[in-house]
Structure formats: C-alpha cells, structure tokens
C-alpha atoms as a PDB file:
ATOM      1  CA  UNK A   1     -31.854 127.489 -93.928  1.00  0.00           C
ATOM      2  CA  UNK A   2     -30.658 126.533 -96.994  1.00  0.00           C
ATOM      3  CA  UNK A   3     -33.243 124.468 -98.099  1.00  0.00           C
ATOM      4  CA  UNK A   4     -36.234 127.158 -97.808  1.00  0.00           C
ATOM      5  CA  UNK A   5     -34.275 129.581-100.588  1.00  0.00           C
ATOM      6  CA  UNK A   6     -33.756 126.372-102.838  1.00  0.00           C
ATOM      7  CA  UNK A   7     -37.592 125.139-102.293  1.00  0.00           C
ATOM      8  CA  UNK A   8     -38.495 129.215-102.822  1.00  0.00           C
ATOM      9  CA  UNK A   9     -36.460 129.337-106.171  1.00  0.00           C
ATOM     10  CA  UNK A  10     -38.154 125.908-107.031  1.00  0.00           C
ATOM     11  CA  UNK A  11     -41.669 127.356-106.305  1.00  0.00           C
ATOM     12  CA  UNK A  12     -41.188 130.595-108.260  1.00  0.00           C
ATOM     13  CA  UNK A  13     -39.799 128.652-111.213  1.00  0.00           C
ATOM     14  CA  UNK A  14     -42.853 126.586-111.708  1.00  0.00           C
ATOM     15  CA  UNK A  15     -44.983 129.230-110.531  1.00  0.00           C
ATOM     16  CA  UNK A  16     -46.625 129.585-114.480  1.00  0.00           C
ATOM     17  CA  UNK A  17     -47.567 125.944-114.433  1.00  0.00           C
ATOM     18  CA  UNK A  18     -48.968 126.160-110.508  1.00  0.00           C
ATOM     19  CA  UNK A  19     -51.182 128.897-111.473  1.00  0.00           C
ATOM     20  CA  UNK A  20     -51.937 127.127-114.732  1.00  0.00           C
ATOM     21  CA  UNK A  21     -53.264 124.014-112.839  1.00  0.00           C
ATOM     22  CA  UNK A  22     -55.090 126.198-110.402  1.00  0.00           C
ATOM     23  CA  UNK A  23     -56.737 127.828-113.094  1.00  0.00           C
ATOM     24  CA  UNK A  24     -57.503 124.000-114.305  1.00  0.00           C
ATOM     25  CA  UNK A  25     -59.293 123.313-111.423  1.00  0.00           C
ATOM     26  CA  UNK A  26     -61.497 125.848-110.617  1.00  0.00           C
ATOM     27  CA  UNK A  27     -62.403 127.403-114.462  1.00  0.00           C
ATOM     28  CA  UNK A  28     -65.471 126.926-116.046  1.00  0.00           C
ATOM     29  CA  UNK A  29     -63.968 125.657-119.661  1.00  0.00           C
ATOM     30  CA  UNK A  30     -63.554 121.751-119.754  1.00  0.00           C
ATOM     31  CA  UNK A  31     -60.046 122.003-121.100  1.00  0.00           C
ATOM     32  CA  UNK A  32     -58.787 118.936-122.578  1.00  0.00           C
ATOM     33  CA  UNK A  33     -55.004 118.058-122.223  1.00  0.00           C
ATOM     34  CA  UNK A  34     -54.993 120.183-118.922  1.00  0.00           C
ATOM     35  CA  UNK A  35     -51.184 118.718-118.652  1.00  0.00           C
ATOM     36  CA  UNK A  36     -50.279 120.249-122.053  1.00  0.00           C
ATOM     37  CA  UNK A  37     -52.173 123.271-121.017  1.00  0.00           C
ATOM     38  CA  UNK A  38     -50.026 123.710-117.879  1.00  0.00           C
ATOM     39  CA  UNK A  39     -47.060 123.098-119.910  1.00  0.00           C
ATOM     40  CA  UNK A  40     -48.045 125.528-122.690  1.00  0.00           C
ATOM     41  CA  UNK A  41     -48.654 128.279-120.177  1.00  0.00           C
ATOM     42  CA  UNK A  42     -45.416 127.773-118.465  1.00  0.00           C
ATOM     43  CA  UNK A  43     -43.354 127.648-121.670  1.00  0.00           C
ATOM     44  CA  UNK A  44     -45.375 130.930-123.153  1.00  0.00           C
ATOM     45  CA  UNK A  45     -44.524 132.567-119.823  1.00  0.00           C
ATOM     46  CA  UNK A  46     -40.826 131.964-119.830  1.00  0.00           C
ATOM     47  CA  UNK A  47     -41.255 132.937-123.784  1.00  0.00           C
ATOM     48  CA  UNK A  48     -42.428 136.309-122.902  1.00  0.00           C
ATOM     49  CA  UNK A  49     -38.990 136.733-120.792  1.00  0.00           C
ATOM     50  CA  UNK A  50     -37.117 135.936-124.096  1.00  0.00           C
ATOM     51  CA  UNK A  51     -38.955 139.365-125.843  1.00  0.00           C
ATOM     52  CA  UNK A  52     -37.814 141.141-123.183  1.00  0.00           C
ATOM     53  CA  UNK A  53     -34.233 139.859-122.235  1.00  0.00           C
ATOM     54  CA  UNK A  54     -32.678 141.226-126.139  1.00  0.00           C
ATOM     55  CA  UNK A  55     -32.971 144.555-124.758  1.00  0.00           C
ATOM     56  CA  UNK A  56     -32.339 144.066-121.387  1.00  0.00           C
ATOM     57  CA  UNK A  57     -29.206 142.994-122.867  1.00  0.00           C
ATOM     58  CA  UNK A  58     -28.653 145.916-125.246  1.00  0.00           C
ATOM     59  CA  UNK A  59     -28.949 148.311-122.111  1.00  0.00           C
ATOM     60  CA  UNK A  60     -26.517 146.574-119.819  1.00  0.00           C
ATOM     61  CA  UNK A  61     -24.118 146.353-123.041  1.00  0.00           C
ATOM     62  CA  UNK A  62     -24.490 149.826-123.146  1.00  0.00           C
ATOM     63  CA  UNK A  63     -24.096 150.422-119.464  1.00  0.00           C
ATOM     64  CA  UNK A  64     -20.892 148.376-119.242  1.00  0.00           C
ATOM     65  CA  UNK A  65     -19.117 150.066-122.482  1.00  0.00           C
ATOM     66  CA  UNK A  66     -20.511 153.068-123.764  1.00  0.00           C
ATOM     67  CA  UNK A  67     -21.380 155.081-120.531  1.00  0.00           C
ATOM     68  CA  UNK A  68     -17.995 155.611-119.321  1.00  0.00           C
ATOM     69  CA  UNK A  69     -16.950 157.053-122.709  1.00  0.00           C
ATOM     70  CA  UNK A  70     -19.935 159.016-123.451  1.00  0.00           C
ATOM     71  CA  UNK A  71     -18.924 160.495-119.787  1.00  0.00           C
ATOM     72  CA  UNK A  72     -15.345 161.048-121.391  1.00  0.00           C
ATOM     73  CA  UNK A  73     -16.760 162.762-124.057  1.00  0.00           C
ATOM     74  CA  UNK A  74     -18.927 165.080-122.579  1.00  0.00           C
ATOM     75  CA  UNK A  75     -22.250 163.103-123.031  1.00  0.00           C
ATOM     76  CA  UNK A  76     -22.912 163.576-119.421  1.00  0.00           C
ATOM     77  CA  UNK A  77     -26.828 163.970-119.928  1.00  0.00           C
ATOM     78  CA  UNK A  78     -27.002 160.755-122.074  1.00  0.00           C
ATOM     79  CA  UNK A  79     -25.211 158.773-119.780  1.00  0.00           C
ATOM     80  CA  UNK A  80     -27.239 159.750-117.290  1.00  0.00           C
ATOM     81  CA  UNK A  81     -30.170 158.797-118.740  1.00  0.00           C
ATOM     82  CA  UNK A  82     -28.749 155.746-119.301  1.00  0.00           C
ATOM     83  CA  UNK A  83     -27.588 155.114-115.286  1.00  0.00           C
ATOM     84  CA  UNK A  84     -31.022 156.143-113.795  1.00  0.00           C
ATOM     85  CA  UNK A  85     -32.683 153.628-116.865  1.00  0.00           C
ATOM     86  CA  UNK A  86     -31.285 150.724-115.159  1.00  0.00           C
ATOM     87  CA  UNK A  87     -33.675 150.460-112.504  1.00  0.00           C
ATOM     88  CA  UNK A  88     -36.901 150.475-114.691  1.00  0.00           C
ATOM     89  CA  UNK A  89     -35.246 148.209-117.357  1.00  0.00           C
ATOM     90  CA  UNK A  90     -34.578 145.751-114.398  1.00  0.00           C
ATOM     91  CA  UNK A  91     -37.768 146.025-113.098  1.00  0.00           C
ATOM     92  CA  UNK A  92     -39.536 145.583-116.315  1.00  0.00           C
ATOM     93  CA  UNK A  93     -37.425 142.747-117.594  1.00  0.00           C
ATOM     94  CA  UNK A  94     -38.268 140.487-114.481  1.00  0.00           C
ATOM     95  CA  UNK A  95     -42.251 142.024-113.776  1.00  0.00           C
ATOM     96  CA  UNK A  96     -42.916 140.974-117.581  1.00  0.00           C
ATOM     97  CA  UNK A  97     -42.754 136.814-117.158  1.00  0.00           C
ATOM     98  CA  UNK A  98     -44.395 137.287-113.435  1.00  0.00           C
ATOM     99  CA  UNK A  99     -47.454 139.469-115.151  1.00  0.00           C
ATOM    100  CA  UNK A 100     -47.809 136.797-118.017  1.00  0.00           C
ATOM    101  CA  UNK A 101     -48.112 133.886-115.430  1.00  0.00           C
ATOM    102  CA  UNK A 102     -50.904 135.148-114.694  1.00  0.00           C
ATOM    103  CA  UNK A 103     -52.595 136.571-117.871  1.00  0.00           C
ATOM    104  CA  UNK A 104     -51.808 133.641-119.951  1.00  0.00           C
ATOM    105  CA  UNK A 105     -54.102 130.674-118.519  1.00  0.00           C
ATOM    106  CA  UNK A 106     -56.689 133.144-119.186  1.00  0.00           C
ATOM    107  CA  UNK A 107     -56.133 134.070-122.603  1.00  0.00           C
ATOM    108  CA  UNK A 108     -55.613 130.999-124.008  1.00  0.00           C
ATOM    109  CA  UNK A 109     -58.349 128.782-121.954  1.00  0.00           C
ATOM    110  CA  UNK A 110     -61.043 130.056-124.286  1.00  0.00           C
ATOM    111  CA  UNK A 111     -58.719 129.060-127.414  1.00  0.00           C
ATOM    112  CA  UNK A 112     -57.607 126.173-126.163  1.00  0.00           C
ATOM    113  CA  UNK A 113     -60.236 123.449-127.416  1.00  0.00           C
ATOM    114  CA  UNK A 114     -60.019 124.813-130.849  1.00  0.00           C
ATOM    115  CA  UNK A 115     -56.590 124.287-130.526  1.00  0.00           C
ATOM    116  CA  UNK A 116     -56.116 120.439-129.333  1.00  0.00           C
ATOM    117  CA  UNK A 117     -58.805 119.809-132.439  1.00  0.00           C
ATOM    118  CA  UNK A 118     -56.562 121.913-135.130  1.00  0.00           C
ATOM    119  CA  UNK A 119     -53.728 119.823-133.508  1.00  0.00           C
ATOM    120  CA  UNK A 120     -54.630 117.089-132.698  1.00  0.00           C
END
C-alpha cells in the first residue's frame, strides 16, 4: 500500500509540469521548446511557494516562541489571533503553488514565443 502514497506524492510533485504538457497539447499557440515550457512552468510554480513560505515561517516562529509569553504577559487577545491564524496561513501557504499550476501555462503561453526569440 505503500507504493500508491509514494506514486501519489510523485504525481502531485510534477503535477505543474503534467498540466504544463497538457496545456501543450491541446492549446492553440505553437509553442516552441514545449520541454522548456513545461520546465519553466514547473519551476515558476514551486517559485511562487518560495513568496509564500518567508512568512509562513515568520508565523510558526511566532507560534512556537512568542505566543506562550504574550499569554504570560497578558496578551491573551494577540495570541489568540495568532492560534486561530494558523489554519488560514497553512491553508494559504500550500493552496498558493496548487493555484499557480494551473494559472501559469496560461499566462505565459502567449509570452512565450517572444521569449525563446529574446533568448534564444
């Protein structure tokens, strides 16, 4: 049973370039370099993770540390905030690269000529 979560994991980490290469297929632009187009919208999917993850960081820093002494100190409100924030910072932080995998092949499919011949 193993092997179904590792082949799932597998499949959602290439998901950006599978949806790329669909996109490929079936669009109406003759995209050149539709390898390097795949690859671009993978990377640029996985890039939009690393705008994200600095302050998905911050708040779990401040979760860990600064909660239980803001409790301490009477800051009961604030650290509250803080402990019902998780969720939706969670949530955001791992919707935000599945949301780009899709939006990105068709962003940059009209641009993408114009930018193998600036390029290339």
């Amino acid at each position: 049973m193993e092997y179904l979560a590792l082949l799932g994991i597998t499949f959602i980490f290439w998901l950006p370039f599978y949806v790329a290469a669909i996109y490929c297929k079936f669009s109406k632009f003759q995209l050149p370099n539709k390898f390097l187009f795949c690859v671009s919208c993978l990377v640029l999917s996985y890039g939009s993770f690393g705008v994200i993850a600095p302050f998905y960081i911050l708040h779990q820093n401040i979760l860990i540390y600064m909660v239980y002494d803001w409790t301490a100190l009477g800051y009961e409100d604030l650290a509250w905030f803080f402990i019902q924030s998780e969720d939706v910072f969670t949530y955001v932080a791992f919707s935000v690269p599945i949301i780009a995998t899709f939006i990105i092949p068709f962003k940059l499919a009209p641009k993408w000529r114009g930018l193998i011949k600036s390029y290339g």
